[in-house]
C-alpha atoms as a PDB file:
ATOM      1  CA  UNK A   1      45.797  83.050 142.254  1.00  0.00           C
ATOM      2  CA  UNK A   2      42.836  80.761 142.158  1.00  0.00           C
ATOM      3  CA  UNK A   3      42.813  77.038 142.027  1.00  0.00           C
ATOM      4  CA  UNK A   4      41.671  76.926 138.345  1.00  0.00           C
ATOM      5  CA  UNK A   5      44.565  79.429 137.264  1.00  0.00           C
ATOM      6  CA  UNK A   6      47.334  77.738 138.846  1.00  0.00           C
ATOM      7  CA  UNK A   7      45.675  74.382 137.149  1.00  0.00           C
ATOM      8  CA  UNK A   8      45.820  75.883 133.502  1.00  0.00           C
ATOM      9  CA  UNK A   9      49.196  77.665 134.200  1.00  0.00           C
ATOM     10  CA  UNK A  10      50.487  74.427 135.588  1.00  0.00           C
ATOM     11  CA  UNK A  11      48.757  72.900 132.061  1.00  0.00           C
ATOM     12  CA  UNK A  12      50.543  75.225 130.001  1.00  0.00           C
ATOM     13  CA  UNK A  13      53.649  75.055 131.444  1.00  0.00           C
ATOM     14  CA  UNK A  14      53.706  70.987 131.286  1.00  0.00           C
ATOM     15  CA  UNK A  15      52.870  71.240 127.316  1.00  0.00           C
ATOM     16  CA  UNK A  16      55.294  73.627 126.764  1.00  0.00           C
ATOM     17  CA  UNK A  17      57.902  71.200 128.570  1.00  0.00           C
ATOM     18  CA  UNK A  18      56.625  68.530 126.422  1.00  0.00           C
ATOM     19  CA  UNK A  19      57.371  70.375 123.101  1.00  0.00           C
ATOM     20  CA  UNK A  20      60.821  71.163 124.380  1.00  0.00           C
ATOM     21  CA  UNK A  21      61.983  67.761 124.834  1.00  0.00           C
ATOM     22  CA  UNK A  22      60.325  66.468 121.963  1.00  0.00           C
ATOM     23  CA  UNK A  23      62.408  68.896 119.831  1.00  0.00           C
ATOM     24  CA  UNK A  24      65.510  68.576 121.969  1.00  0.00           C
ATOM     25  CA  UNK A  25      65.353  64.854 121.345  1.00  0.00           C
ATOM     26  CA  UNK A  26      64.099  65.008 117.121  1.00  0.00           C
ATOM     27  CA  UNK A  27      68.050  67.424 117.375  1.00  0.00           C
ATOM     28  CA  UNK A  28      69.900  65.845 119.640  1.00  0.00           C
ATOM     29  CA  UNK A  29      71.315  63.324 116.859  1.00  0.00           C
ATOM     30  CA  UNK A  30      71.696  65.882 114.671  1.00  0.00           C
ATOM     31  CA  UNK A  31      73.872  68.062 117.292  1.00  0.00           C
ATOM     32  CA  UNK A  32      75.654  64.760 118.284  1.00  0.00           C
ATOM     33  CA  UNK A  33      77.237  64.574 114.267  1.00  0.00           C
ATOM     34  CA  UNK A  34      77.151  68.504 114.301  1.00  0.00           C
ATOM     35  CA  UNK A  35      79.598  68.688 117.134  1.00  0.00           C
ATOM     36  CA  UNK A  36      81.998  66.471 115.750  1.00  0.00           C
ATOM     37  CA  UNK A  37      82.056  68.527 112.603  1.00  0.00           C
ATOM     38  CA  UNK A  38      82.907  71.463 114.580  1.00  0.00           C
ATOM     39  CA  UNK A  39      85.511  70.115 115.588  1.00  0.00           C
ATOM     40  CA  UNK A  40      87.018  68.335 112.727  1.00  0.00           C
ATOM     41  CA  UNK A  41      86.218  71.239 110.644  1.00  0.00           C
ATOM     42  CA  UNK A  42      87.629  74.170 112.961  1.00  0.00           C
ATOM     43  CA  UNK A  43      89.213  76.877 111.049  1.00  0.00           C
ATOM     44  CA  UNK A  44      88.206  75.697 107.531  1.00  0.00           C
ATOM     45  CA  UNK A  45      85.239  77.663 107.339  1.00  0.00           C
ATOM     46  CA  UNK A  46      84.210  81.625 107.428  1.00  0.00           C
ATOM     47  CA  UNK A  47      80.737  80.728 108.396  1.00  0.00           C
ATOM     48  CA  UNK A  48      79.110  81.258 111.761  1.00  0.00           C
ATOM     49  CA  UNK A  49      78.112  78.025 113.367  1.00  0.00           C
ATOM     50  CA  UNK A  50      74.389  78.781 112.917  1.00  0.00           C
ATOM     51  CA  UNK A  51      74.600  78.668 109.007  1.00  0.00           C
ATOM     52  CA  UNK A  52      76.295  75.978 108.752  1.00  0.00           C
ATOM     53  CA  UNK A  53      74.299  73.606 110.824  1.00  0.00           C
ATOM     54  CA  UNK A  54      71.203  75.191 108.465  1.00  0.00           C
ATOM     55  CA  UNK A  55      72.973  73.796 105.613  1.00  0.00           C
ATOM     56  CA  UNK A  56      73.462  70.745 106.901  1.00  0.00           C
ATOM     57  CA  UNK A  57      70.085  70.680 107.920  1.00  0.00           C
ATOM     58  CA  UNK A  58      68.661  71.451 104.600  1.00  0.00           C
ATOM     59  CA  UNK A  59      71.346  68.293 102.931  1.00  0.00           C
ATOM     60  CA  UNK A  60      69.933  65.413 105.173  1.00  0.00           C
ATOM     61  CA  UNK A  61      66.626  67.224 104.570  1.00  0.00           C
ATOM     62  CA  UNK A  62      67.011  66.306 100.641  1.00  0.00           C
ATOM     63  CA  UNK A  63      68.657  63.357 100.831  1.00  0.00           C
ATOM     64  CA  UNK A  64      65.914  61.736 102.785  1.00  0.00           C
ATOM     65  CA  UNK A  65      63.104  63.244 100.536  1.00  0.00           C
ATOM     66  CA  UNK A  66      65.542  61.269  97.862  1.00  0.00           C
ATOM     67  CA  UNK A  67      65.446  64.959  96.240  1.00  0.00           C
ATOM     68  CA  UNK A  68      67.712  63.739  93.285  1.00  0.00           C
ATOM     69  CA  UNK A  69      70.900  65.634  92.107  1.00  0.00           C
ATOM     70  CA  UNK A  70      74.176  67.183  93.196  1.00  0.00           C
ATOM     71  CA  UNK A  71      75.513  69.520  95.827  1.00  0.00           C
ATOM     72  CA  UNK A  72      76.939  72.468  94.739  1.00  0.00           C
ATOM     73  CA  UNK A  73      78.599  75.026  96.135  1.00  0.00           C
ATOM     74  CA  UNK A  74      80.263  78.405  94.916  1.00  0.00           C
ATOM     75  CA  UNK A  75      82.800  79.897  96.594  1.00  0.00           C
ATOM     76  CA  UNK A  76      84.038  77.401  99.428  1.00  0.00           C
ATOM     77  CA  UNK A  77      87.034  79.115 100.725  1.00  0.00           C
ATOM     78  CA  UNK A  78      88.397  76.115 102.880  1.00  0.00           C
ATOM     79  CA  UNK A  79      86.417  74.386 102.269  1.00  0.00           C
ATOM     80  CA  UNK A  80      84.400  73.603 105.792  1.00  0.00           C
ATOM     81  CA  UNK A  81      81.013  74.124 104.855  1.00  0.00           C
ATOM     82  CA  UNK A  82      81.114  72.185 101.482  1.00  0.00           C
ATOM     83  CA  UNK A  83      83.197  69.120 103.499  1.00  0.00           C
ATOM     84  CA  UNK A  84      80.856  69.292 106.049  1.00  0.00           C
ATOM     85  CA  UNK A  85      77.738  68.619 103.489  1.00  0.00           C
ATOM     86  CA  UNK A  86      79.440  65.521 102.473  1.00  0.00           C
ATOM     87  CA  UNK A  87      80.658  64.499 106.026  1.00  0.00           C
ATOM     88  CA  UNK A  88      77.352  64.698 107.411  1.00  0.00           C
ATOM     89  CA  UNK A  89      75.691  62.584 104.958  1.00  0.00           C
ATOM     90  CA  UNK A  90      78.570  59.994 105.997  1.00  0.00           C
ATOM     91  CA  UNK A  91      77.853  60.384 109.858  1.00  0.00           C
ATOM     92  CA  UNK A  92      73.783  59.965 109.578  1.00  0.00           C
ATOM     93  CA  UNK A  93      73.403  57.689 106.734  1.00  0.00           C
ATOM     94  CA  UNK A  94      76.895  55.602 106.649  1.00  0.00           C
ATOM     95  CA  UNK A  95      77.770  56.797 103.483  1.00  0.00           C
ATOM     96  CA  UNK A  96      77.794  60.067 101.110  1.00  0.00           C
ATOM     97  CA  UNK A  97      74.891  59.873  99.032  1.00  0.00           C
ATOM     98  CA  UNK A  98      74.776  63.223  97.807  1.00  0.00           C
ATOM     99  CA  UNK A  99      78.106  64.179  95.683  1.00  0.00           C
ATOM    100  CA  UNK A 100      79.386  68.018  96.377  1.00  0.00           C
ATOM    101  CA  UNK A 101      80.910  69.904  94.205  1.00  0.00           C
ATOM    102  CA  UNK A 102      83.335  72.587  95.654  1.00  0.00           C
ATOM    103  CA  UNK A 103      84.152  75.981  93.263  1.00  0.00           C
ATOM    104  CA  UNK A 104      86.161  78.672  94.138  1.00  0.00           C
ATOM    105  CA  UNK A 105      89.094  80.891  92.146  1.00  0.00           C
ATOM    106  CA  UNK A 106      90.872  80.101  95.453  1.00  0.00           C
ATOM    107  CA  UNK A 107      92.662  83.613  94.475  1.00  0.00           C
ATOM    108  CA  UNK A 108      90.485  85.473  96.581  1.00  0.00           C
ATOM    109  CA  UNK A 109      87.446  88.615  95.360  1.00  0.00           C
ATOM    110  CA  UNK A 110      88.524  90.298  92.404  1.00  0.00           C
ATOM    111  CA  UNK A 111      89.654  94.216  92.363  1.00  0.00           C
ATOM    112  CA  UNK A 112      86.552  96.390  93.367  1.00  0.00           C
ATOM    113  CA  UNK A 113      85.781  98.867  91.555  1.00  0.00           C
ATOM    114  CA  UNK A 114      83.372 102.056  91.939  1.00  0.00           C
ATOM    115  CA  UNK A 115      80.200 100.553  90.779  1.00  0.00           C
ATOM    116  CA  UNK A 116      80.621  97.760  93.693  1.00  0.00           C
ATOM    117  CA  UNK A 117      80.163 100.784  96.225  1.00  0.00           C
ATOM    118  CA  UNK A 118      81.955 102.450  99.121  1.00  0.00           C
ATOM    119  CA  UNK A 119      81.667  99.281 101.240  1.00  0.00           C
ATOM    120  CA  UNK A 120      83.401  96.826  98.562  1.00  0.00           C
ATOM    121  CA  UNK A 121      85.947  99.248  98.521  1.00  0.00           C
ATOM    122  CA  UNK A 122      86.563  99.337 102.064  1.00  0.00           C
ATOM    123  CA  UNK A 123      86.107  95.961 102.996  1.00  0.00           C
ATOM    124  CA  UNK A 124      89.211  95.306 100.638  1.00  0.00           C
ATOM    125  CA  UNK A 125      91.384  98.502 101.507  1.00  0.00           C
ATOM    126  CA  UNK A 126      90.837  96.970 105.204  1.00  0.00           C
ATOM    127  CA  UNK A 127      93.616  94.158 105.505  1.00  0.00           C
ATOM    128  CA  UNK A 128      93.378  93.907 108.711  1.00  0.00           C
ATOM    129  CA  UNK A 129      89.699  94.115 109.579  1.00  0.00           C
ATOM    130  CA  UNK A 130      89.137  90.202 111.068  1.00  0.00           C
ATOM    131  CA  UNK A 131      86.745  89.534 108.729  1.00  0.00           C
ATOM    132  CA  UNK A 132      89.535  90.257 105.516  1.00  0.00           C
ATOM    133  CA  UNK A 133      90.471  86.662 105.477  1.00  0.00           C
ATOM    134  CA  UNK A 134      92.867  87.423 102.930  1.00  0.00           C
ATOM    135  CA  UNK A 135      90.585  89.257 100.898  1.00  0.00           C
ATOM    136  CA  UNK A 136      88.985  85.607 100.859  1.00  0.00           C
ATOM    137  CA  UNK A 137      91.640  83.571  99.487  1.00  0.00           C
ATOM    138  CA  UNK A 138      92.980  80.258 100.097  1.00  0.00           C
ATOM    139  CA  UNK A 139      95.466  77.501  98.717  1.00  0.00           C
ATOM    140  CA  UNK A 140      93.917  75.073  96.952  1.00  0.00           C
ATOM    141  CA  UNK A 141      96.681  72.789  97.815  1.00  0.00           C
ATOM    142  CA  UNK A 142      95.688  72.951 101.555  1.00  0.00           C
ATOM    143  CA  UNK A 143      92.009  72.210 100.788  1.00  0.00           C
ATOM    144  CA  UNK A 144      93.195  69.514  98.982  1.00  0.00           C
ATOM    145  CA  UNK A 145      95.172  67.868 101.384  1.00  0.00           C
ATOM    146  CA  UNK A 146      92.628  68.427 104.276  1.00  0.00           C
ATOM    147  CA  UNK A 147      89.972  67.225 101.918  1.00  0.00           C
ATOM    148  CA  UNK A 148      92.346  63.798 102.227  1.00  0.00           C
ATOM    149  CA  UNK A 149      92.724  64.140 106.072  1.00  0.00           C
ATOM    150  CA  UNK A 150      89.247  64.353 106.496  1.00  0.00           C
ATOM    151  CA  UNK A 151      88.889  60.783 104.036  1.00  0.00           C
ATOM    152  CA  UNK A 152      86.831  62.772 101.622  1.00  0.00           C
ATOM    153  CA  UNK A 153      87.527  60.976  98.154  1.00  0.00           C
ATOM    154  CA  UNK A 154      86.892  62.624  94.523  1.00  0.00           C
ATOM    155  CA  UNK A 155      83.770  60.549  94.071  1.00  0.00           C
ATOM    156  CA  UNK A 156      82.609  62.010  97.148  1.00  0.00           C
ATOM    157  CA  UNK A 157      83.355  65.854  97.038  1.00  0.00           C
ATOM    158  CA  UNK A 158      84.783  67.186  94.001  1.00  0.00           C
ATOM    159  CA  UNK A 159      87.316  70.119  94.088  1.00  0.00           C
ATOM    160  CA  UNK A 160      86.989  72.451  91.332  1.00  0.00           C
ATOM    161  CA  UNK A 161      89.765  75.410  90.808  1.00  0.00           C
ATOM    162  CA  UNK A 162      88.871  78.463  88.762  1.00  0.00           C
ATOM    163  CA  UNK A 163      86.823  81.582  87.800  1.00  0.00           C
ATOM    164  CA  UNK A 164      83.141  80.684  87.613  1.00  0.00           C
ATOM    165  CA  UNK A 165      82.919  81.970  84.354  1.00  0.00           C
ATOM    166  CA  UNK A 166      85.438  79.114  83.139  1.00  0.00           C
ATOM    167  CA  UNK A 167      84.407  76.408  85.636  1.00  0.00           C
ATOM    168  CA  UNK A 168      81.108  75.944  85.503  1.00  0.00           C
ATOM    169  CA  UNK A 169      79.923  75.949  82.017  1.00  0.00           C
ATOM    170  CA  UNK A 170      82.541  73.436  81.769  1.00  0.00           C
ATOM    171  CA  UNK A 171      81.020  71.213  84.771  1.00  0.00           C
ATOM    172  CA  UNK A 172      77.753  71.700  83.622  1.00  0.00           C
ATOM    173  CA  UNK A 173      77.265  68.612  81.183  1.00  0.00           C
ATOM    174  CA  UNK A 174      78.110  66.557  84.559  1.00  0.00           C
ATOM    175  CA  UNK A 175      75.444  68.436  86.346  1.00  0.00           C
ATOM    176  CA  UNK A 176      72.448  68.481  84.272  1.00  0.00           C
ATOM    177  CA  UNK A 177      73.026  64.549  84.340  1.00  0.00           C
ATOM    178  CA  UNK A 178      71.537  63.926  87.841  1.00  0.00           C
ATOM    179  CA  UNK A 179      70.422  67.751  88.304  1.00  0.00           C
ATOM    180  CA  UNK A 180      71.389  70.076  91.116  1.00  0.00           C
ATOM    181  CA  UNK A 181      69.684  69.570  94.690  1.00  0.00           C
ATOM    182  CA  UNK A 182      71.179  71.970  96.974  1.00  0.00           C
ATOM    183  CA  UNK A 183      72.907  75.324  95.451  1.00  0.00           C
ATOM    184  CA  UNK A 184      75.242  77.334  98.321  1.00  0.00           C
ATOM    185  CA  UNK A 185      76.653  80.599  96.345  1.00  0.00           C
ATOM    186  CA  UNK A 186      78.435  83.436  97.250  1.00  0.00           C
ATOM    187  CA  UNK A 187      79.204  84.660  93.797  1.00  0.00           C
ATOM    188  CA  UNK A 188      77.510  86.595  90.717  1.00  0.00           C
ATOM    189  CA  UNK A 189      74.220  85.253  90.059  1.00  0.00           C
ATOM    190  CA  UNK A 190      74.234  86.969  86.460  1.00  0.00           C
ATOM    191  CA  UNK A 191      73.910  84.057  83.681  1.00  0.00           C
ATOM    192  CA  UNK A 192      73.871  81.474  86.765  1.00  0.00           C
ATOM    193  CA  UNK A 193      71.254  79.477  84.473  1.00  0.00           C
ATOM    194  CA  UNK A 194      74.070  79.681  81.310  1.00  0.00           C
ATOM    195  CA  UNK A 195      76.270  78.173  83.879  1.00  0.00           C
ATOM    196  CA  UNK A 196      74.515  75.377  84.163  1.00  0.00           C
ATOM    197  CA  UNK A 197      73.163  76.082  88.089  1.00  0.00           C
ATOM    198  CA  UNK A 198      69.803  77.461  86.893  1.00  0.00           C
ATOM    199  CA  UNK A 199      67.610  74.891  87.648  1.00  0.00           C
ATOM    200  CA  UNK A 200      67.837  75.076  91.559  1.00  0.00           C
ATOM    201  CA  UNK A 201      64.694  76.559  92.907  1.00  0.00           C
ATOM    202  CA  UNK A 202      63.159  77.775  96.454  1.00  0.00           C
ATOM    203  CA  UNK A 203      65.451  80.403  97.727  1.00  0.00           C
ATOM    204  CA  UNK A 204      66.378  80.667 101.479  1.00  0.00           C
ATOM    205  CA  UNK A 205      68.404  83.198 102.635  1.00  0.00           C
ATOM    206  CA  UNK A 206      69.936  83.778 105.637  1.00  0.00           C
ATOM    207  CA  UNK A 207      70.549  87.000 106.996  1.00  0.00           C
ATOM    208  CA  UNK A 208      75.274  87.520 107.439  1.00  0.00           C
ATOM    209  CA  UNK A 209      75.778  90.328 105.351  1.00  0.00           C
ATOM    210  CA  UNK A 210      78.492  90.839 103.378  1.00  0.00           C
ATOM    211  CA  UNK A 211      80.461  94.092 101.613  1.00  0.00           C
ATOM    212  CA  UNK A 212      81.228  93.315  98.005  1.00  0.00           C
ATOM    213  CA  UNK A 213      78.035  93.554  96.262  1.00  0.00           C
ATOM    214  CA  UNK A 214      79.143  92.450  92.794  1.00  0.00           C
ATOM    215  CA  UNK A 215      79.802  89.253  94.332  1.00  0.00           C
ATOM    216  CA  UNK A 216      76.626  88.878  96.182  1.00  0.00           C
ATOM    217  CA  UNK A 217      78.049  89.708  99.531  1.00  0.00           C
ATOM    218  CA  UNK A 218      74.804  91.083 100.154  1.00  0.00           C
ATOM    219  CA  UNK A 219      73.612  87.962 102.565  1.00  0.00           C
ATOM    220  CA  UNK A 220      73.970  83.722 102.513  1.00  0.00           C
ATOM    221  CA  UNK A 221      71.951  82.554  99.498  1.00  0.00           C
ATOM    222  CA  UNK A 222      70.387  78.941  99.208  1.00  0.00           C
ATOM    223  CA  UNK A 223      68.499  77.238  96.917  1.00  0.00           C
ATOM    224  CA  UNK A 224      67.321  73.904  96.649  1.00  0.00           C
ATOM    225  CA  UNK A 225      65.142  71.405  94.398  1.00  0.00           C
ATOM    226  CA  UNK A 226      62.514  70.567  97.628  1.00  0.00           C
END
């Protein structure tokens, strides 16, 4: 290899370095509060880790735009993800500045049927496939109580028991006050704007995949107001 090649290979490689640790160091507080939340939030959450450092990504994201609004998310489960929006708000900015609302039925999917497809039908025939999770359900009790644990107060993340279809239209006038920022569903998106969650915009979606159709467990769907 000539001296001139090895110079611009030598160039390249340098820059390339450069980039690295300039990212590695813009993440490295972020992976600091990330880890921690791994750790407090073990077990509480269905989600790879991936995802949910997106979404936490995306929150600070808003919250320093000072995108105005709510946090809302539909179908929690444990409620790790949605804890984890308000925790990390606590751990970068001292405080949680961006309310979350948590909804689930916390009685797990409802009955497929034939027009959910073969899949839907499956996934909940398949008790002890290790991604049944109780055909998603969880005590709302225990998310509750670790809600507590984890110092999370009602002002701060808001636990909401029910069918959407009863829950939300009844949250809504609460909503629409300050607006919706981020929107994290796993649920029907029929009527979402009658529900009062229609005025999110700028989809992301991820790319887990999920069984029950009818549900949306066709992939991780985000939306958000910035």
């Amino acid at each position: 290899m000539s001296t001139g090649m090895s110079t611009v290979k030598t160039s390249l490689v340098a820059r390339v370095q450069r980039k690295l640790r300039a990212s590695m160091s813009r993440l490295r507080p972020h992976q600091k509060a990330f880890a921690k939340l791994h750790h407090d939030l073990a077990g509480l959450s269905m989600i790879r880790k991936p995802a949910l450092e997106f979404t936490w990504r995306e929150v600070l994201r808003l919250i320093r735009a000072d995108v105005p609004g709510h946090i809302v998310e539909c179908g929690t489960w444990r409620g790790g993800c949605s804890s984890g929006m308000a925790l990390v708000q606590r751990l970068v900015f001292g405080r949680v500045r961006g309310k979350v609302w948590m909804f689930d039925s916390f009685q797990g999917l409802p009955d497929a049927s034939a027009r959910d497809g073969q899949a839907a039908l499956d996934y909940q025939q398949n008790v002890n496939a290790p991604n049944y999770y109780d055909n998603c359900r969880a005590s709302h009790a225990q998310v509750v109580a670790d809600a507590l644990r984890l110092g999370l107060g009602d002002d701060e993340c808001k636990i909401v028991a029910g069918w959407f279809e009863a829950t939300l239209p009844t949250a809504r006038p609460a909503l629409e006050r300050e607006g919706i920022a981020f929107f994290a569903h796993r649920c029907r998106l029929v009527r979402a704007g009658a529900m009062g969650v229609g005025n999110a915009r700028a989809v992301c979606v991820s790319m887990r995949r999920y069984p029950h159709r009818r549900l949306l467990y066709l992939g991780w769907m985000y939306e958000s107001r910035a």
